[in-house]
PDB file of N, CA and C in Angstrom:
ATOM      1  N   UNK A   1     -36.829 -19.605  -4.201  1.00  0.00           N
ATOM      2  CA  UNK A   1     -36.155 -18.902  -5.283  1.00  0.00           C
ATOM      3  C   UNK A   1     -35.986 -17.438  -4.908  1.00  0.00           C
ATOM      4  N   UNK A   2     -35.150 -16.728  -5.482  1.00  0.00           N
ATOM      5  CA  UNK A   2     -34.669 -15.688  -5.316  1.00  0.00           C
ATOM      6  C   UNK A   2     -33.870 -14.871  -6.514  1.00  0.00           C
ATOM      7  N   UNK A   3     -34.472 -13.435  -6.395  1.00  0.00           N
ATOM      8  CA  UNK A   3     -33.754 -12.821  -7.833  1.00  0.00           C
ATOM      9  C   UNK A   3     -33.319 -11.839  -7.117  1.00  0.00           C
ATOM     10  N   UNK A   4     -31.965 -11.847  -7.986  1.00  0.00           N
ATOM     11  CA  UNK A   4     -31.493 -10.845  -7.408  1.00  0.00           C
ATOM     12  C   UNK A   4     -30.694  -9.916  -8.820  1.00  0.00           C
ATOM     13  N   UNK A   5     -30.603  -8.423  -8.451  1.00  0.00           N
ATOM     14  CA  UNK A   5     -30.638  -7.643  -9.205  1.00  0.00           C
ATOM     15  C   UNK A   5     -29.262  -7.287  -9.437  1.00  0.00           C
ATOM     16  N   UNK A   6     -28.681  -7.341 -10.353  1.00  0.00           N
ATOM     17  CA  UNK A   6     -27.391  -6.996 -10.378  1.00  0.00           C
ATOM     18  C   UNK A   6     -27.563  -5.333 -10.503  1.00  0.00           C
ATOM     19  N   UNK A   7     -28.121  -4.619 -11.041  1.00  0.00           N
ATOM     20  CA  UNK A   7     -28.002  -3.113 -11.453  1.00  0.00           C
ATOM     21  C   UNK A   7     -27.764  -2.881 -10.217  1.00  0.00           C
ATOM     22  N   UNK A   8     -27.857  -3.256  -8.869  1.00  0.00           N
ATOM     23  CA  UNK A   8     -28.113  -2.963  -7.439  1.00  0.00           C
ATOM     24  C   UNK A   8     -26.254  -2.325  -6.912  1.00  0.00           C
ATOM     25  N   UNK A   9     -25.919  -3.719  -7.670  1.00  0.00           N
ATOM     26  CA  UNK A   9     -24.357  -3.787  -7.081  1.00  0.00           C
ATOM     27  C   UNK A   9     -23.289  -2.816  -8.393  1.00  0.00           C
ATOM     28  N   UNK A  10     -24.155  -2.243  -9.429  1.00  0.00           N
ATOM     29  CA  UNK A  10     -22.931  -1.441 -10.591  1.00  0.00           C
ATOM     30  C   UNK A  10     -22.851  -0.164  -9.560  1.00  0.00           C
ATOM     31  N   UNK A  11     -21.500  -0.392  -9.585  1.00  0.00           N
ATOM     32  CA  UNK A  11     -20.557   1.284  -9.142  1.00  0.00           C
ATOM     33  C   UNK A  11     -19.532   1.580  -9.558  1.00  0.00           C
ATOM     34  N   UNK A  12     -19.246   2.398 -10.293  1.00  0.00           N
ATOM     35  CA  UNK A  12     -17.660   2.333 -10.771  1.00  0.00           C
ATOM     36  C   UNK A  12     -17.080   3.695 -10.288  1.00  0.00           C
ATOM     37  N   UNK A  13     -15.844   3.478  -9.894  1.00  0.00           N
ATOM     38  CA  UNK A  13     -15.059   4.565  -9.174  1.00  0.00           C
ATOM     39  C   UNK A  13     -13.422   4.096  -9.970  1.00  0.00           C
ATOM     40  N   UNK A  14     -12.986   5.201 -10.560  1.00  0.00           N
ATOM     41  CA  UNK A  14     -11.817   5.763 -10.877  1.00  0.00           C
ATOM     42  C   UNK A  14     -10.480   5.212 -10.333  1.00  0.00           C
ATOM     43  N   UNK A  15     -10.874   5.174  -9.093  1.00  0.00           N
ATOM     44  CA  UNK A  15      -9.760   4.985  -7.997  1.00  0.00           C
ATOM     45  C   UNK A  15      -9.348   3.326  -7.912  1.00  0.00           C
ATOM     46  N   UNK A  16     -10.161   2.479  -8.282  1.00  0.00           N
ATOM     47  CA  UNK A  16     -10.106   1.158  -7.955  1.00  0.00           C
ATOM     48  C   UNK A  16     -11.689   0.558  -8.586  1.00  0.00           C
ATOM     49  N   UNK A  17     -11.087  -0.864  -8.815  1.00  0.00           N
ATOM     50  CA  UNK A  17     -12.546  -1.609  -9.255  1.00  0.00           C
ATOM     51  C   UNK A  17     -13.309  -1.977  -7.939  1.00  0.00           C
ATOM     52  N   UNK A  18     -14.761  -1.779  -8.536  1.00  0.00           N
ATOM     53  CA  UNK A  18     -15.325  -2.100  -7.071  1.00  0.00           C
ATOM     54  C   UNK A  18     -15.912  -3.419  -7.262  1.00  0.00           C
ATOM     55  N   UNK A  19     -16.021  -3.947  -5.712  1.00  0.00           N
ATOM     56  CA  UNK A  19     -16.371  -5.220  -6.201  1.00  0.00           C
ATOM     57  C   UNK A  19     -17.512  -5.597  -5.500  1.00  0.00           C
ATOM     58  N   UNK A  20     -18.891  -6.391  -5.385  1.00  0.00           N
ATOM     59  CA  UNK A  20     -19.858  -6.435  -5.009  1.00  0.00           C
ATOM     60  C   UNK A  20     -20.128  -7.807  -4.747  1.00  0.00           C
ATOM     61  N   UNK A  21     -20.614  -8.160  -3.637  1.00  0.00           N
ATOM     62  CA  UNK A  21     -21.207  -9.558  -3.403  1.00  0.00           C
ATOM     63  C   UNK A  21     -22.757  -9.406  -3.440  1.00  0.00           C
ATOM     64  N   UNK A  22     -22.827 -10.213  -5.145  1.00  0.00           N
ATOM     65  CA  UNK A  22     -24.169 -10.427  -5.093  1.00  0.00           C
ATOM     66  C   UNK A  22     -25.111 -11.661  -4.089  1.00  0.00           C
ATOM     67  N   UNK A  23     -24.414 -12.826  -4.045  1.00  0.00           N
ATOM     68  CA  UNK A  23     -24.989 -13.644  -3.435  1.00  0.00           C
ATOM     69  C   UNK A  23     -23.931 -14.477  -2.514  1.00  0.00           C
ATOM     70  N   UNK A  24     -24.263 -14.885  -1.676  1.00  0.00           N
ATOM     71  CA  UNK A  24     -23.420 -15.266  -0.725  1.00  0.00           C
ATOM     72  C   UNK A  24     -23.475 -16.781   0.198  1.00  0.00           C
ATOM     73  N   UNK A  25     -22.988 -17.879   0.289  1.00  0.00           N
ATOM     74  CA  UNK A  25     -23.562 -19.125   0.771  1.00  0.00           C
ATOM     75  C   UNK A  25     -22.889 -20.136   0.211  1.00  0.00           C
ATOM     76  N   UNK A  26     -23.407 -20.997  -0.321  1.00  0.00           N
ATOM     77  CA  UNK A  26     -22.836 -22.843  -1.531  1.00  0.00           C
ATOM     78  C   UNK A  26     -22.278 -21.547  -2.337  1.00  0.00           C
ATOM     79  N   UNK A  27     -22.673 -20.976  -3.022  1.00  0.00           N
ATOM     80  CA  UNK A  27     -22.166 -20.515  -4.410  1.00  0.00           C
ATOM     81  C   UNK A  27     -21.989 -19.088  -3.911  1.00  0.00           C
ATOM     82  N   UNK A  28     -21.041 -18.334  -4.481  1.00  0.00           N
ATOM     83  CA  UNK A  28     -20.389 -16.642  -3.792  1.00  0.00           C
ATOM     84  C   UNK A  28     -20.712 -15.984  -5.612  1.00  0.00           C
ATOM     85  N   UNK A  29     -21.366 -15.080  -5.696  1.00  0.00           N
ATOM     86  CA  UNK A  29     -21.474 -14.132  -6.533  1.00  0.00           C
ATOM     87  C   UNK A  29     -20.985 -13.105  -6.381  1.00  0.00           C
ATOM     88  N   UNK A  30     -19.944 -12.621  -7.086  1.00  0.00           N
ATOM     89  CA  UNK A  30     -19.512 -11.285  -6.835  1.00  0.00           C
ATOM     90  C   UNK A  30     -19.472 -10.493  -8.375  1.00  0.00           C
ATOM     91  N   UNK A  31     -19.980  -8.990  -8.623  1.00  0.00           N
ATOM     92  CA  UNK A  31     -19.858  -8.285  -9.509  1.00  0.00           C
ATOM     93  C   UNK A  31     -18.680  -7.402  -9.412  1.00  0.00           C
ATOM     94  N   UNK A  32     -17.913  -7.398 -10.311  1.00  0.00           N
ATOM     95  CA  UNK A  32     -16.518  -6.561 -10.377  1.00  0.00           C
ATOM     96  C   UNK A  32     -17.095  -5.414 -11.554  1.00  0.00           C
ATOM     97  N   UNK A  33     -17.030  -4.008 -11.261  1.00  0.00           N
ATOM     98  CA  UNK A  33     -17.060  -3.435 -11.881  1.00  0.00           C
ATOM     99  C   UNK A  33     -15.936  -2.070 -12.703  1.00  0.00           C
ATOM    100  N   UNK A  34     -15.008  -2.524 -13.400  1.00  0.00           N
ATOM    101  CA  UNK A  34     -14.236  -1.795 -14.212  1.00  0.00           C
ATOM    102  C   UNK A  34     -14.204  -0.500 -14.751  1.00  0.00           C
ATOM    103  N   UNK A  35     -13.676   0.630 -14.775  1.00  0.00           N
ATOM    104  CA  UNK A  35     -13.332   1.540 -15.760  1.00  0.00           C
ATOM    105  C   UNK A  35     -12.288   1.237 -16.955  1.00  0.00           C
ATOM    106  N   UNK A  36     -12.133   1.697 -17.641  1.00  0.00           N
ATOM    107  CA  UNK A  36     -10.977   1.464 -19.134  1.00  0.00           C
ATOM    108  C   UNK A  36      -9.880   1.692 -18.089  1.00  0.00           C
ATOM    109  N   UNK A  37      -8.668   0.608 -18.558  1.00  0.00           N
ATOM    110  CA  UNK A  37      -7.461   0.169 -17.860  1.00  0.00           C
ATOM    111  C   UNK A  37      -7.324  -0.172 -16.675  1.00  0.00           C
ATOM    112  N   UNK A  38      -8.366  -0.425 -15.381  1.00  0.00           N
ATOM    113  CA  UNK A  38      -8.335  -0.813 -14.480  1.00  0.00           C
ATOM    114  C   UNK A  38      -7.476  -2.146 -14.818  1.00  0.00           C
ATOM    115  N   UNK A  39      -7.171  -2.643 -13.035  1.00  0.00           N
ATOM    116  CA  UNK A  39      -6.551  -4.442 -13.421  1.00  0.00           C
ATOM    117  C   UNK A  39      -7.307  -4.789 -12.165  1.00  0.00           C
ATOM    118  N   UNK A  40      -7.939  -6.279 -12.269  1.00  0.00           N
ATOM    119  CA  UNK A  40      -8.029  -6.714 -11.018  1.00  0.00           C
ATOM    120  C   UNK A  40      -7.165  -7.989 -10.704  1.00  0.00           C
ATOM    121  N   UNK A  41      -6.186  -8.251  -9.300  1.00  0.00           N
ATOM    122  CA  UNK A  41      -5.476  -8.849  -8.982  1.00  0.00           C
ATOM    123  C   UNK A  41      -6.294 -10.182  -8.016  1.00  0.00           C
ATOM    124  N   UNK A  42      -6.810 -11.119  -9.141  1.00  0.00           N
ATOM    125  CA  UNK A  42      -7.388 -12.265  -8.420  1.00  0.00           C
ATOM    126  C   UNK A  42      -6.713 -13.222  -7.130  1.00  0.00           C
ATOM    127  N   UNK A  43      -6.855 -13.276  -6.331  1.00  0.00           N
ATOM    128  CA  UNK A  43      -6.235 -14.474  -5.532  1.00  0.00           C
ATOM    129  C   UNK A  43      -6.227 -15.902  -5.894  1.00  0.00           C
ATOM    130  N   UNK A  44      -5.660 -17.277  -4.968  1.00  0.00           N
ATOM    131  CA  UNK A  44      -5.802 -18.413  -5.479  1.00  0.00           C
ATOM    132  C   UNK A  44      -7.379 -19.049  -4.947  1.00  0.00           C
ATOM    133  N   UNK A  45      -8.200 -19.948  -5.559  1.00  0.00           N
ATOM    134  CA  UNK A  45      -9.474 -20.280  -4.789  1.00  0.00           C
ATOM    135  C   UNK A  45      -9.411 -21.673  -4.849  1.00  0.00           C
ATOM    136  N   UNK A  46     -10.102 -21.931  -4.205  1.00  0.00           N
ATOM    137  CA  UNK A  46     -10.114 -23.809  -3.512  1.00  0.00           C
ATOM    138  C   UNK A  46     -11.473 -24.390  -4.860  1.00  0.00           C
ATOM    139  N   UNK A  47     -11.885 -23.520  -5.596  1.00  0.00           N
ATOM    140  CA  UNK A  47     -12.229 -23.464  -6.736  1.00  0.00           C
ATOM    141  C   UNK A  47     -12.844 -22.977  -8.012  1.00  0.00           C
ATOM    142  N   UNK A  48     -13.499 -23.363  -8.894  1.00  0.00           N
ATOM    143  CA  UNK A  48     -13.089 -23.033  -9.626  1.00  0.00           C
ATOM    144  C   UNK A  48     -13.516 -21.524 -10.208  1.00  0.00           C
ATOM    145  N   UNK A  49     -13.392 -20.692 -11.119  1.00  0.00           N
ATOM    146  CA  UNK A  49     -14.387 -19.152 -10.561  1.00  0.00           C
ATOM    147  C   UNK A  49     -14.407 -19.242 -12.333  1.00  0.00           C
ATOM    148  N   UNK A  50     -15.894 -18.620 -12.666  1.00  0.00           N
ATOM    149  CA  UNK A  50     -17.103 -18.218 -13.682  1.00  0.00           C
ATOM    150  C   UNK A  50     -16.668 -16.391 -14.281  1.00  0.00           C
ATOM    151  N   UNK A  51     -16.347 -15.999 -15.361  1.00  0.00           N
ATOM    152  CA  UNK A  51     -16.603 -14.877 -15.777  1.00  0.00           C
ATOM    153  C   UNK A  51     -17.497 -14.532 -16.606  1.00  0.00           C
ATOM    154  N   UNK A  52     -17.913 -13.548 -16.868  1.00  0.00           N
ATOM    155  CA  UNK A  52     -18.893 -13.253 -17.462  1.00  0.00           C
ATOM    156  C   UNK A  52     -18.765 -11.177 -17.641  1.00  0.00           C
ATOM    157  N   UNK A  53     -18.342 -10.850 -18.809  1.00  0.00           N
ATOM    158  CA  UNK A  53     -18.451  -9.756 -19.845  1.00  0.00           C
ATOM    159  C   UNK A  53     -19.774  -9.374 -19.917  1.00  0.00           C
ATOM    160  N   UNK A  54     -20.374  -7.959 -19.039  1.00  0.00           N
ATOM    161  CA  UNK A  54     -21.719  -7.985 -19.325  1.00  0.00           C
ATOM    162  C   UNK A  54     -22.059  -6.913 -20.401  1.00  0.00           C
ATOM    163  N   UNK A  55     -21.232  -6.326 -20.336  1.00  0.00           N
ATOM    164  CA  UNK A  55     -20.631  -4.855 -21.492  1.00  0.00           C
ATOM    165  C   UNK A  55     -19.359  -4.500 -21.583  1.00  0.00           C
ATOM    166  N   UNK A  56     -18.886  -4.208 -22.856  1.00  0.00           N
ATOM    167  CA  UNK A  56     -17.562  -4.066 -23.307  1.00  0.00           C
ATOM    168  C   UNK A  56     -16.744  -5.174 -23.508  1.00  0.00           C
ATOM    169  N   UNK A  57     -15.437  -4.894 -23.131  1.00  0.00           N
ATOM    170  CA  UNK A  57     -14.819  -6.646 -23.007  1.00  0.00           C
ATOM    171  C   UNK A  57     -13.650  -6.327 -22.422  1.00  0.00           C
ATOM    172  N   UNK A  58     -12.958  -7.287 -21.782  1.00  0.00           N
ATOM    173  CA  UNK A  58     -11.796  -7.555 -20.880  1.00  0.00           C
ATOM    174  C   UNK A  58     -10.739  -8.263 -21.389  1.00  0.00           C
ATOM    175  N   UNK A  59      -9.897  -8.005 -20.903  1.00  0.00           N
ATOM    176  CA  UNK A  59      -8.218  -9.067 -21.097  1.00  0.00           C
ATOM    177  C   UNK A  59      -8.035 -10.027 -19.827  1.00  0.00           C
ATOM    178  N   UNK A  60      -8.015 -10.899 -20.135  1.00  0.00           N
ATOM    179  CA  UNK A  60      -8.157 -11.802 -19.067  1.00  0.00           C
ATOM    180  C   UNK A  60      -6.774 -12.539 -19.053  1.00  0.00           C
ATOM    181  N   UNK A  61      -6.278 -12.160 -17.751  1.00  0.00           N
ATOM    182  CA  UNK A  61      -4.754 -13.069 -18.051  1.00  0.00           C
ATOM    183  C   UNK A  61      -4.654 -14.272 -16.699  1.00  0.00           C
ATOM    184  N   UNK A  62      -4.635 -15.361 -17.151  1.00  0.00           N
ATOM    185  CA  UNK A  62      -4.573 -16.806 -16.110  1.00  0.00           C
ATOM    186  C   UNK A  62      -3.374 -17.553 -16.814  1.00  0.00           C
ATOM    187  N   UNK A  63      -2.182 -17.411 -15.493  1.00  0.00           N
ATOM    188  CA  UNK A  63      -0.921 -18.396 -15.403  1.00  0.00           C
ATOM    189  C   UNK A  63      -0.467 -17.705 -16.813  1.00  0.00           C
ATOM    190  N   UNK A  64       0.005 -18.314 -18.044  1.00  0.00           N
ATOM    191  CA  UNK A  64       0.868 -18.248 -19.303  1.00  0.00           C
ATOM    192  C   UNK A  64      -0.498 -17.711 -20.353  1.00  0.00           C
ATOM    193  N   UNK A  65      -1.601 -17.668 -20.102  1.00  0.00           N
ATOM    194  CA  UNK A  65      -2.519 -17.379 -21.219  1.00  0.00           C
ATOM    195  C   UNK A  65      -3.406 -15.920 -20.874  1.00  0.00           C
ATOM    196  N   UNK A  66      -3.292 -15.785 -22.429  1.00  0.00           N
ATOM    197  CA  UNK A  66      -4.211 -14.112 -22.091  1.00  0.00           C
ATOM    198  C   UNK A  66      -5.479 -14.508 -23.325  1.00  0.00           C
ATOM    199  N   UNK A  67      -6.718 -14.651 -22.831  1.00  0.00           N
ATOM    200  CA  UNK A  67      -7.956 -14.173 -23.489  1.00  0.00           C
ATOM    201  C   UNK A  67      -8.588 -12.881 -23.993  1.00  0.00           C
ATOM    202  N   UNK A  68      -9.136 -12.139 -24.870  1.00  0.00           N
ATOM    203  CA  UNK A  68     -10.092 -11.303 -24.598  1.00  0.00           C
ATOM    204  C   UNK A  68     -11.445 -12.030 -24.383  1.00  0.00           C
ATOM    205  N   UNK A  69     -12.027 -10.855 -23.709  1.00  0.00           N
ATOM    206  CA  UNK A  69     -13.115 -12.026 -23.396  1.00  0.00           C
ATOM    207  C   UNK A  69     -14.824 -10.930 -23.039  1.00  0.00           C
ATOM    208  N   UNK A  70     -15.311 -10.791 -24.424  1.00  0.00           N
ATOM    209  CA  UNK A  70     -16.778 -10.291 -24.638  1.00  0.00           C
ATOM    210  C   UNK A  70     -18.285 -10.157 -24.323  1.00  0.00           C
ATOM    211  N   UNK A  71     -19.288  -9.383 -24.405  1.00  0.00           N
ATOM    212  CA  UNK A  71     -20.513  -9.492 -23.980  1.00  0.00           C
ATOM    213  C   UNK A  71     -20.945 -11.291 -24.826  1.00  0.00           C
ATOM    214  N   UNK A  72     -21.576 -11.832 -24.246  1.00  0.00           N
ATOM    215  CA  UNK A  72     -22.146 -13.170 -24.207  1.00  0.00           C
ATOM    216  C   UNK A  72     -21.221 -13.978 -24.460  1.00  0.00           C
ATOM    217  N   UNK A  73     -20.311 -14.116 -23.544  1.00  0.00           N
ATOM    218  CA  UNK A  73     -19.180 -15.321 -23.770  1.00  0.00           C
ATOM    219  C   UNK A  73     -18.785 -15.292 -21.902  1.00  0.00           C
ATOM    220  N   UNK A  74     -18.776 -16.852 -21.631  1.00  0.00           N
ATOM    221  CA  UNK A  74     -18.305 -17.460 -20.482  1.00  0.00           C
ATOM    222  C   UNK A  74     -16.831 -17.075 -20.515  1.00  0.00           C
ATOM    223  N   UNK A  75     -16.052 -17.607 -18.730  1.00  0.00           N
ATOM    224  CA  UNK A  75     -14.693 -17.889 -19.265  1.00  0.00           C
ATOM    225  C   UNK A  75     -15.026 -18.873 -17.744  1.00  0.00           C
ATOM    226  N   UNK A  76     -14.358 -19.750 -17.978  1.00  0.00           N
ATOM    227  CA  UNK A  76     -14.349 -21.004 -16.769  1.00  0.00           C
ATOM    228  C   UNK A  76     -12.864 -20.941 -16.605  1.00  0.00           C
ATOM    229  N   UNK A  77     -11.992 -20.543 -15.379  1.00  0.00           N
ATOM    230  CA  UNK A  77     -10.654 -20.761 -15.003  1.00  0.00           C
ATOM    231  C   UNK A  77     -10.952 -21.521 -13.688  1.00  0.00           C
ATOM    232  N   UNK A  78      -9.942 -22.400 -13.861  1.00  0.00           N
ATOM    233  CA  UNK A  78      -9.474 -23.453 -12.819  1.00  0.00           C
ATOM    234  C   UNK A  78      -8.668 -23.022 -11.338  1.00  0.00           C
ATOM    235  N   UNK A  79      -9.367 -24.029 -10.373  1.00  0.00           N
ATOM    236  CA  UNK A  79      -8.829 -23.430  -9.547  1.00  0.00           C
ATOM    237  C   UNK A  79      -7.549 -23.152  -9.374  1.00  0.00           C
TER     238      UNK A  79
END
């Protein structure tokens, strides 16, 4: 087992969202960290990818649908 710390990977810069690989292997963890109006431009993945709102909340836009999407709420998008 293994814990790993997310506070490790928060950085936020102005210029661009930064993005952090928490864990890396079977399963890829990455922390995206936002300022107000940033966008991040996801690519396509071979599957399926986990969000998670750890403060504040986001607009989440996949294909024809837009979510907001809050502290303690999942979002599961398809690959």
């Amino acid at each position: 087992m293994e814990t790993i710390s997310i506070s490790s990977g928060r950085k936020f810069s102005l210029g661009a969202v930064h993005e952090s690989v928490l864990i890396e292997g079977d399963v890829r963890v990455k922390l995206l960290c936002f300022e107000a109006g940033q966008r991040h431009h996801e690519n396509t993945y071979d599957s399926d990818g986990i969000y998670q709102v750890l403060e504040g909340e986001a607009l989440v836009r996949a294909a024809d649908q837009s979510l907001r999407l809050g502290k303690g709420k999942l979002l599961k998008v398809p690959a």
